[in-house]
C-alpha atoms as a PDB file:
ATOM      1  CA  UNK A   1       5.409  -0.977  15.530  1.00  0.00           C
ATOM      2  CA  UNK A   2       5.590   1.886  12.785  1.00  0.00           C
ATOM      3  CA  UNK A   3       3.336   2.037  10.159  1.00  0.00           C
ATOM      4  CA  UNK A   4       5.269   2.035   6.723  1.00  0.00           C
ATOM      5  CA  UNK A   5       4.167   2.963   3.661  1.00  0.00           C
ATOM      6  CA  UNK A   6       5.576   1.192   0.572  1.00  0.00           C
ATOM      7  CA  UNK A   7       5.616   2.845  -3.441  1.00  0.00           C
ATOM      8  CA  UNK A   8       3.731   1.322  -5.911  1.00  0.00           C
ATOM      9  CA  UNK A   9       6.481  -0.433  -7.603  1.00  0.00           C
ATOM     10  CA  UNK A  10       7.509  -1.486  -4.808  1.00  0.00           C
ATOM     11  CA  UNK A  11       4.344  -3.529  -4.036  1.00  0.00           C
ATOM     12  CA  UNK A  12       4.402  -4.590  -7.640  1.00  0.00           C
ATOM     13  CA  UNK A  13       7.629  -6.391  -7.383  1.00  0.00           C
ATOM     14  CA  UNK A  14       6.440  -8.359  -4.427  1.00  0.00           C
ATOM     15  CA  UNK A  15       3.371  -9.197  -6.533  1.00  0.00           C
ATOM     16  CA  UNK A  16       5.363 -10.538  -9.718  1.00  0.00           C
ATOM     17  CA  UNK A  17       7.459 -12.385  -6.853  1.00  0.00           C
ATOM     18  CA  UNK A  18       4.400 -13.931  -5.708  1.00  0.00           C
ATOM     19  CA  UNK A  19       3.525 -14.721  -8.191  1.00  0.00           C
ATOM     20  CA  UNK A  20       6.458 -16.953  -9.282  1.00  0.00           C
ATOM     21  CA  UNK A  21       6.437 -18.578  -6.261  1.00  0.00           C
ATOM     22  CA  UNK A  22       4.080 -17.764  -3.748  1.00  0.00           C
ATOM     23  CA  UNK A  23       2.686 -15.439  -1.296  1.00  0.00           C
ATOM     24  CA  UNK A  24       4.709 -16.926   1.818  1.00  0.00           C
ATOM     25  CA  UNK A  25       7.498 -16.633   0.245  1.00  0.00           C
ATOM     26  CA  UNK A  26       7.297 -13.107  -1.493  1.00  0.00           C
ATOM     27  CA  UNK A  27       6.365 -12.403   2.164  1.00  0.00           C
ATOM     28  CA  UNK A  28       9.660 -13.806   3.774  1.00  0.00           C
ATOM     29  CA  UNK A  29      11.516 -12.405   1.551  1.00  0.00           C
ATOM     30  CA  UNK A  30      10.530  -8.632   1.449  1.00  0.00           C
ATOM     31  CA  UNK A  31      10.509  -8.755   5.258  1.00  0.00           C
ATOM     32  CA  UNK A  32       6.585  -7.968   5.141  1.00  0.00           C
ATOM     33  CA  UNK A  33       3.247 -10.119   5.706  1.00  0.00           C
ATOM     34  CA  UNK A  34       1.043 -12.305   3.879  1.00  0.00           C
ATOM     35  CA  UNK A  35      -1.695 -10.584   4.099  1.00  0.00           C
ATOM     36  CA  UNK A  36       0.256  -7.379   2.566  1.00  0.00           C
ATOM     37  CA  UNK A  37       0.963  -9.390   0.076  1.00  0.00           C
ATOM     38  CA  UNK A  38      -2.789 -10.906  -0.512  1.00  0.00           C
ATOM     39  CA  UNK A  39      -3.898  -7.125  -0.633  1.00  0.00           C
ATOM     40  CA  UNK A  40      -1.676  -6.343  -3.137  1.00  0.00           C
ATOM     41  CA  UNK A  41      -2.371  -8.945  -5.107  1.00  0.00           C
ATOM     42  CA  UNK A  42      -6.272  -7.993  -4.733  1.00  0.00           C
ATOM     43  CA  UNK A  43      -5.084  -4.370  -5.483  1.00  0.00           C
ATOM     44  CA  UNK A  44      -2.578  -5.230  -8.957  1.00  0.00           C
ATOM     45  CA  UNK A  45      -4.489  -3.336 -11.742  1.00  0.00           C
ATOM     46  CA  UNK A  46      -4.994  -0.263  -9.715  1.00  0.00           C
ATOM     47  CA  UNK A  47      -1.364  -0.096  -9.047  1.00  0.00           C
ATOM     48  CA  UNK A  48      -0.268  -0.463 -12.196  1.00  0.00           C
ATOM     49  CA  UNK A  49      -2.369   2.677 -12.938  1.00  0.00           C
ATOM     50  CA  UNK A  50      -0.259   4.724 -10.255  1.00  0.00           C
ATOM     51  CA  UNK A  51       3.119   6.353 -10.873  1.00  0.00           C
ATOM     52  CA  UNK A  52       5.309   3.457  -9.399  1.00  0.00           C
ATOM     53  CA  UNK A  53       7.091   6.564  -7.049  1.00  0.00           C
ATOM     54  CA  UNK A  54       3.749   7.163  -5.472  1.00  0.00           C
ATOM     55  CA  UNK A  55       2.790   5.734  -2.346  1.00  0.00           C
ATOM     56  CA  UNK A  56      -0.807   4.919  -1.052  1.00  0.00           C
ATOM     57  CA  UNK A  57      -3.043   7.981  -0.702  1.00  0.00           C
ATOM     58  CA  UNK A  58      -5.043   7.832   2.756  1.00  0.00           C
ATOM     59  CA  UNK A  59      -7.777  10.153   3.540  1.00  0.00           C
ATOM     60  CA  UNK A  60      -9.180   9.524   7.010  1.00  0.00           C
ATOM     61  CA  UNK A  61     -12.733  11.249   8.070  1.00  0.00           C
ATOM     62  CA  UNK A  62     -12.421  14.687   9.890  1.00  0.00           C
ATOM     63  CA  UNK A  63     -12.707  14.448  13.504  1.00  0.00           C
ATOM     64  CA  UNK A  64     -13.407  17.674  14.193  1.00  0.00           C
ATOM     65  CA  UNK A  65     -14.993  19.558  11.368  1.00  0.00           C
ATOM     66  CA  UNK A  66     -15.588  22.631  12.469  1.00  0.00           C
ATOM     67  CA  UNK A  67     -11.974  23.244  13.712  1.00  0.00           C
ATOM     68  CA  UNK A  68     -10.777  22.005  10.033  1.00  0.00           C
ATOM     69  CA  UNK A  69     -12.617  24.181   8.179  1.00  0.00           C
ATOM     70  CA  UNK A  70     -11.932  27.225  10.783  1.00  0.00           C
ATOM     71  CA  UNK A  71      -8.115  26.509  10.203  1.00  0.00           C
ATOM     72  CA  UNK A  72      -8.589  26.178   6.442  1.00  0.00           C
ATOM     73  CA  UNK A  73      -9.707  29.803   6.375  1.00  0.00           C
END
């Protein structure tokens, strides 16, 4: 399975859906899962602050460094 990103307003309509009804439902209907849904609920003021084109931003920890900062030179 991919891993899909999805834009803020995106995840805002599914929240307002939820909202209305439920999270199962929201869920069913966007094709995605409850628990995306529960996080994004969790997560509603902060994406209201983000342009609703703007996806996720994920910064992972460096595996390696020293090679990073060799090839960042």
């Amino acid at each position: 399975m991919t891993q899909r990103s999805y834009e803020a307003g995106f995840k805002l309509e599914v929240v307002e859906m939820a909202k209305e009804s439920n999270n199962a439902q929201a869920a069913r209907k966007y094709r995605i899962t409850r628990k995306m849904v529960t996080d994004w609920r969790k997560q509603e003021e902060a994406l209201k602050m983000m342009p609703k084109e703007q996806c996720a931003r994920r910064s992972g920890i460096d595996s390696c460094p020293e090679l990073e900062n060799s090839l960042a030179e």
